[in-house]
Protein backbone atom coordinates (compact mmCIF):
# COMPACT_ATOMS: atom_id res chain seq x y z
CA UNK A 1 0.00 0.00 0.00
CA UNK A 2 1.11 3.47 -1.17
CA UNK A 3 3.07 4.94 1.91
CA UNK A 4 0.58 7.30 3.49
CA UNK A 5 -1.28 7.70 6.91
CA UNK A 6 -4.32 9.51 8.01
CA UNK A 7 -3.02 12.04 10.46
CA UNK A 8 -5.74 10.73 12.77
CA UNK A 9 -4.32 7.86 13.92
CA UNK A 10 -0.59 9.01 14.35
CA UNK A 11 -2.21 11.41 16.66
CA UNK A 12 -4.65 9.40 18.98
CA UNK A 13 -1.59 6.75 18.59
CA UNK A 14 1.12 9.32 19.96
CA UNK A 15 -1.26 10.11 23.22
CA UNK A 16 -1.78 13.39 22.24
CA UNK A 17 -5.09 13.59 21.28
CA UNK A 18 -7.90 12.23 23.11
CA UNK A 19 -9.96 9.83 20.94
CA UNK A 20 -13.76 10.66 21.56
CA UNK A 21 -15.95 6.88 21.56
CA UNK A 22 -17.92 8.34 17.98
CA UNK A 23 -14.32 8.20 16.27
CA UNK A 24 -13.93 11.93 16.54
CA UNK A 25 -11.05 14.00 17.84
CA UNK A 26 -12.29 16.80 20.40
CA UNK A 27 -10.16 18.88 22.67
CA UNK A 28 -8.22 20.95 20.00
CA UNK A 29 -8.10 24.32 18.70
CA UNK A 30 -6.61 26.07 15.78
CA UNK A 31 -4.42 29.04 17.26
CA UNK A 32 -2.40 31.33 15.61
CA UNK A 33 1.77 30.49 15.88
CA UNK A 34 2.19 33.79 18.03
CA UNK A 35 -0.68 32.47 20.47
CA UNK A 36 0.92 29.17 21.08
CA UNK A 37 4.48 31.27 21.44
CA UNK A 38 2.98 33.61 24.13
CA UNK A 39 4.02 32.89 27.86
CA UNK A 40 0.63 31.87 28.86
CA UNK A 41 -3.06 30.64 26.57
CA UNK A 42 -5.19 33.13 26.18
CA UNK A 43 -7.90 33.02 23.46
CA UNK A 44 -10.00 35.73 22.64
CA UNK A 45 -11.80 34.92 19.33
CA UNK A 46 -14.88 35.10 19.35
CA UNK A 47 -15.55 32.01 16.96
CA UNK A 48 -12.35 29.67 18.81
CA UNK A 49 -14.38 30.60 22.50
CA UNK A 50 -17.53 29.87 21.31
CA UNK A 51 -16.71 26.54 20.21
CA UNK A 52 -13.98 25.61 23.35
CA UNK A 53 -16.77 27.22 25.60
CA UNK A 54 -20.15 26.05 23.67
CA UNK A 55 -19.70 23.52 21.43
CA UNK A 56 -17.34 20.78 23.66
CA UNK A 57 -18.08 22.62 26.88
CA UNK A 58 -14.78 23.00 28.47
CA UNK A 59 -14.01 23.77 31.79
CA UNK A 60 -11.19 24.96 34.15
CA UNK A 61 -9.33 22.33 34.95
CA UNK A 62 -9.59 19.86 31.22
CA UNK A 63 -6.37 20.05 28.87
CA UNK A 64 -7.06 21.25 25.62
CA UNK A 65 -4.22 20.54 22.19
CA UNK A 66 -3.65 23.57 20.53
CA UNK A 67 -2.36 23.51 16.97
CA UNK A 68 -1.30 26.47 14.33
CA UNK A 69 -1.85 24.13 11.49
CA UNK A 70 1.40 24.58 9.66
CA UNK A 71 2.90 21.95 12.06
CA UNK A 72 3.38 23.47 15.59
CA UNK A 73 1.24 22.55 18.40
CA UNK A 74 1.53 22.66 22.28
CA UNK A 75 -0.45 21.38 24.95
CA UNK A 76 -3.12 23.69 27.62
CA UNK A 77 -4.77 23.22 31.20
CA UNK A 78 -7.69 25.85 30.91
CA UNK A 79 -7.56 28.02 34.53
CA UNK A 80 -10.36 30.66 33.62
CA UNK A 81 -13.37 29.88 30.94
CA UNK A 82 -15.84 32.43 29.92
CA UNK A 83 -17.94 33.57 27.03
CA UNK A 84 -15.63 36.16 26.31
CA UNK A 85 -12.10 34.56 26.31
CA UNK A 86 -10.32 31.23 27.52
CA UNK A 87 -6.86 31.05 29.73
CA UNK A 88 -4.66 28.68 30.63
CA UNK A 89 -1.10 27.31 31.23
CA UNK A 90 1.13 25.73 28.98
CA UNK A 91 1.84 22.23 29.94
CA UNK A 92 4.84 21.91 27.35
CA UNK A 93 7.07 24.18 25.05
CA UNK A 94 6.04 24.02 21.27
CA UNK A 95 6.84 21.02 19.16
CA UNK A 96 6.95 20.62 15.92
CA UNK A 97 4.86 17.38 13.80
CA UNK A 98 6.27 17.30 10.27
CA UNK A 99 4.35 16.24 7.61
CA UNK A 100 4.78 12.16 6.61
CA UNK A 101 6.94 12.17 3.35
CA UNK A 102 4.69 11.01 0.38
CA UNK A 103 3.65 11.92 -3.18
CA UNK A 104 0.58 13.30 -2.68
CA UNK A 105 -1.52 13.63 -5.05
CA UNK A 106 -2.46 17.40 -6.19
CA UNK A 107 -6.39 17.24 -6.55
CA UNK A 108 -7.65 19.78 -9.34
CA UNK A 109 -10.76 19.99 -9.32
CA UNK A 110 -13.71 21.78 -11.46
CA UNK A 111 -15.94 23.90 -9.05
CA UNK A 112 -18.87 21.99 -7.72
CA UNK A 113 -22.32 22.93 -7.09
CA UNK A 114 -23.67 24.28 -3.74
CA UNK A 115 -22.02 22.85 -0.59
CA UNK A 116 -20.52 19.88 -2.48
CA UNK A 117 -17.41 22.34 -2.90
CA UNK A 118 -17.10 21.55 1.25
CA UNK A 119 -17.53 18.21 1.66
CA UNK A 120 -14.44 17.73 -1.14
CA UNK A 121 -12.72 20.20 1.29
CA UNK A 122 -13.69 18.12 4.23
CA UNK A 123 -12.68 15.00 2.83
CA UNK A 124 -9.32 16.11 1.36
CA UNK A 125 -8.45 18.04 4.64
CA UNK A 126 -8.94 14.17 6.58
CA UNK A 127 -6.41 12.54 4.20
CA UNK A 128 -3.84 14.96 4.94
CA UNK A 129 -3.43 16.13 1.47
CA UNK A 130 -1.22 19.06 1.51
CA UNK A 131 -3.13 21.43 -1.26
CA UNK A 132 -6.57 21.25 -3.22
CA UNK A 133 -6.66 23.48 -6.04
CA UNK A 134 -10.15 24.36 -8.00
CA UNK A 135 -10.93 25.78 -11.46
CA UNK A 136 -14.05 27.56 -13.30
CA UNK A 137 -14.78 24.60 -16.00
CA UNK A 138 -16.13 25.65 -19.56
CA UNK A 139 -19.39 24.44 -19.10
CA UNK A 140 -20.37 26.06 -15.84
CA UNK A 141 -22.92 28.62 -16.44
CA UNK A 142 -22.49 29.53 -13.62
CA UNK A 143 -19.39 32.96 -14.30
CA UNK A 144 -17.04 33.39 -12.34
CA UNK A 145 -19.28 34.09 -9.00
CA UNK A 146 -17.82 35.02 -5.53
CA UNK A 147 -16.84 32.02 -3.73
CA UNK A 148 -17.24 31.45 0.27
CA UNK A 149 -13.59 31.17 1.31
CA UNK A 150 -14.15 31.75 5.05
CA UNK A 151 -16.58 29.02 5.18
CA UNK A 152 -14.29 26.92 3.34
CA UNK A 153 -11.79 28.17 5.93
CA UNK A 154 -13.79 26.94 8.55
CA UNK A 155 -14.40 23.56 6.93
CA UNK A 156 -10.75 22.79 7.00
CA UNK A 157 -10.26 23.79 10.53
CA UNK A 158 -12.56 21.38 11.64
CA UNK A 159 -11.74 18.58 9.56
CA UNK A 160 -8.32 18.70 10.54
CA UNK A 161 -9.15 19.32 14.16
CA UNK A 162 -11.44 16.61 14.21
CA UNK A 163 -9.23 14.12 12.29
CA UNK A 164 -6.14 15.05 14.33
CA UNK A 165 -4.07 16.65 11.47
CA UNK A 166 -1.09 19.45 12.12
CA UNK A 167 -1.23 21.25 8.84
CA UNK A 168 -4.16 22.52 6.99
CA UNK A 169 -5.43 22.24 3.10
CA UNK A 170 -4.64 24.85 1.65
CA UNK A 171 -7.32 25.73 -1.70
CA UNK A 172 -6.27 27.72 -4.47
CA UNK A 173 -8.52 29.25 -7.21
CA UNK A 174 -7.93 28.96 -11.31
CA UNK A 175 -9.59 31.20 -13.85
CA UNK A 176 -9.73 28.09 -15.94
CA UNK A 177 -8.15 24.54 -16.41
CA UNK A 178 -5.49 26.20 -18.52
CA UNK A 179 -4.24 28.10 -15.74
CA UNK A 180 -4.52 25.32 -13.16
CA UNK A 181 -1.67 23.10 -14.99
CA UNK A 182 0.04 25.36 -16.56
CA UNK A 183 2.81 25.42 -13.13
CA UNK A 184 2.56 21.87 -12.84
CA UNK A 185 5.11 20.75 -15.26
CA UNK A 186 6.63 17.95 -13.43
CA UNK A 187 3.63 16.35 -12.81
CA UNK A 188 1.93 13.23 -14.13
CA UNK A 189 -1.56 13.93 -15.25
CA UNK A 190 -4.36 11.92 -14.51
CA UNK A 191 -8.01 12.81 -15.08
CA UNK A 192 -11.96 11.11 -14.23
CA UNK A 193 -12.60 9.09 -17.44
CA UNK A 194 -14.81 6.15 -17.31
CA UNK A 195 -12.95 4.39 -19.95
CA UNK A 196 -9.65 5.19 -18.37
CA UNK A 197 -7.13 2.72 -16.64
CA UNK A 198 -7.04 1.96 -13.04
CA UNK A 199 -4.87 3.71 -10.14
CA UNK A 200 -1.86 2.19 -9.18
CA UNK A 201 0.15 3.40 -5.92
CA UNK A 202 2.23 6.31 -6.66
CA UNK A 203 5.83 7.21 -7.03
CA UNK A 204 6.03 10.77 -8.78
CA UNK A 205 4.12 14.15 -8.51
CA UNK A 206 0.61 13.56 -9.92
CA UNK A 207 -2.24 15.74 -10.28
CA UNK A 208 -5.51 14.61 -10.27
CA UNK A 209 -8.22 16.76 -13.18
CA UNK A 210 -11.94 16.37 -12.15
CA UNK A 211 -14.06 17.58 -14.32
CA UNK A 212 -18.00 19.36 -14.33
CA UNK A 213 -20.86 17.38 -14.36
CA UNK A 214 -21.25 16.95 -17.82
CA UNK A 215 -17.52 16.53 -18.73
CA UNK A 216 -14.76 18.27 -20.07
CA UNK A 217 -15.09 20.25 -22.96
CA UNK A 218 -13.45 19.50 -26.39
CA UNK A 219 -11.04 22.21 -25.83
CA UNK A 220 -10.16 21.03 -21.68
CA UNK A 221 -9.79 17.76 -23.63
CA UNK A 222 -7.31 18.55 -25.93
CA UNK A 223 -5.73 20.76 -22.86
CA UNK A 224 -5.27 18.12 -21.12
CA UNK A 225 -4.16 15.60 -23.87
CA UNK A 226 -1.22 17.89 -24.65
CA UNK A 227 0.10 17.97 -21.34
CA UNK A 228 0.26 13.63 -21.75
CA UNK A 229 -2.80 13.24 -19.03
CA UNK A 230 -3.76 9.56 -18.43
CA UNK A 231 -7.89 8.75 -18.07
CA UNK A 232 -8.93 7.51 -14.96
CA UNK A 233 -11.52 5.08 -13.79
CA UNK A 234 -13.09 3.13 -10.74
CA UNK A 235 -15.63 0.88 -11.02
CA UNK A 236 -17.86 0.11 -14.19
CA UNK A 237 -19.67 3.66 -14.84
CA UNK A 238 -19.18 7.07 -14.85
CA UNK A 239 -19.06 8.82 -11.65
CA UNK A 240 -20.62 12.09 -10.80
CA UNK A 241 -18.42 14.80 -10.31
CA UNK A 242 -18.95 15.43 -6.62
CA UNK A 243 -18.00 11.57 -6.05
CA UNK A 244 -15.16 11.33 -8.49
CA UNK A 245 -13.62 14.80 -6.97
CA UNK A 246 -13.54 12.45 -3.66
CA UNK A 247 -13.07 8.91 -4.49
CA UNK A 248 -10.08 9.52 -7.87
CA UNK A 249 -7.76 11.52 -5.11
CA UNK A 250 -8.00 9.26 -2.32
CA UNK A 251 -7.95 5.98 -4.30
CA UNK A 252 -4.53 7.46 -5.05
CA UNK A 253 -3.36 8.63 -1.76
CA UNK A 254 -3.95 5.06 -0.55
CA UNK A 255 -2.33 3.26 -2.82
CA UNK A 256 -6.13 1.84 -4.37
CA UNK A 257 -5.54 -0.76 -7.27
């Protein structure tokens, strides 16, 4: 199997993280690297207290992970807990969790429709993939509308807080397929094609082309084609686009044959 672990279990593992009976990770918040650097925790974000205070109900007293999400993390005993901000003592000094070495696959994927944008994000932020990059397809009528980073911001957080990851996804935005690729010149191409050939574990840079639901266009076709991109397939049938933007990625990340 292709050499890659969900950040989950290297964290419950370690002894970290406490590992909640549903499966979920709870107890861990996404500070900035000057908060975890600061003599003593104090959080006063409005959004981080809600949820320590709210959501999970902390108390004085519990120990709470704290995590930057580039890597550093350090460990908490709340003392005060209010509505308004959260303080405690650090336990440890920072330490640093670098990322397993891997060829990750780079997902690109065309936008999808409604919320089915965040539960790619979700998903790709739980396999630890370093980067998910998206791109307005031809054949979304759609234009080039505004797009709800902060919510996506917020999606990654708590995927990777939940899944006990270090480092967040990081999403970039492409005009158009052209633009998505054009950087990626040492990568092998692969791309969602239901007459394609099937994954096999992975041992170069590889990016991963989803397209809209409808398929690629001639011209995002030949695009592709020039750049020597490989078709793609699981199963028997075509996939949607919201299931192949999920399944193509991590059947490579894991090594899938």
């Amino acid at each position: 199997m292709f050499g890659i672990r969900l950040a989950y279990c290297s964290a419950v593992e370690s002894g970290r993280v406490e590992s909640a009976l549903d499966g979920e990770v709870r107890r861990r918040c996404v500070l900035s690297r000057a908060t975890l650097e600061a003599p003593g925790l104090q959080i006063d974000d409005p959004e981080a207290v809600n949820y320590l205070s709210r959501a999970i109900r902390l108390r004085s007293g519990d120990r709470i992970e704290c995590f930057d999400g580039q890597g550093a993390a350090r460990e908490a005993q709340l003392q005060k807990v209010s509505n308004r901000q959260i303080c405690g003592q650090w336990l440890e000094q920072v330490r640093t969790i670098h990322r397993p070495r891997a060829c990750y696959p780079l997902p690109v994927l065309a936008l999808l429709k409604g919320k089915d944008n965040d539960e790619a994000i979700r998903v790709h932020s739980e396999l630890g993939l370093p980067k998910l990059r998206f791109f307005y397809a031809e054949r979304d009528a759609r234009g080039k509308a505004s797009l709800p980073l902060d919510r996506w911001r917020r999606v990654v957080q708590e995927a990777c807080r939940q899944s006990g990851g270090y480092h967040l996804l990081q999403i970039e935005i492409r005009s158009d397929l052209a633009e998505a690729i054009e950087d990626l010149h040492d990568h092998q191409f692969y791309f969602g094609d239901a007459h394609g050939e099937r994954p096999n574990p992975l041992d170069q840079q590889t990016a991963v082309v989803i397209g809209p639901e409808g398929g690629f266009s001639s011209n995002e076709l030949d695009q592709l084609h020039r750049v020597g991109a490989r078709g793609l397939r699981l199963g028997w049938g075509t996939l949607r686009a919201r299931s192949a933007s999920v399944v193509l990625p991590a059947a490579l990340s894991l090594g899938a044959s």
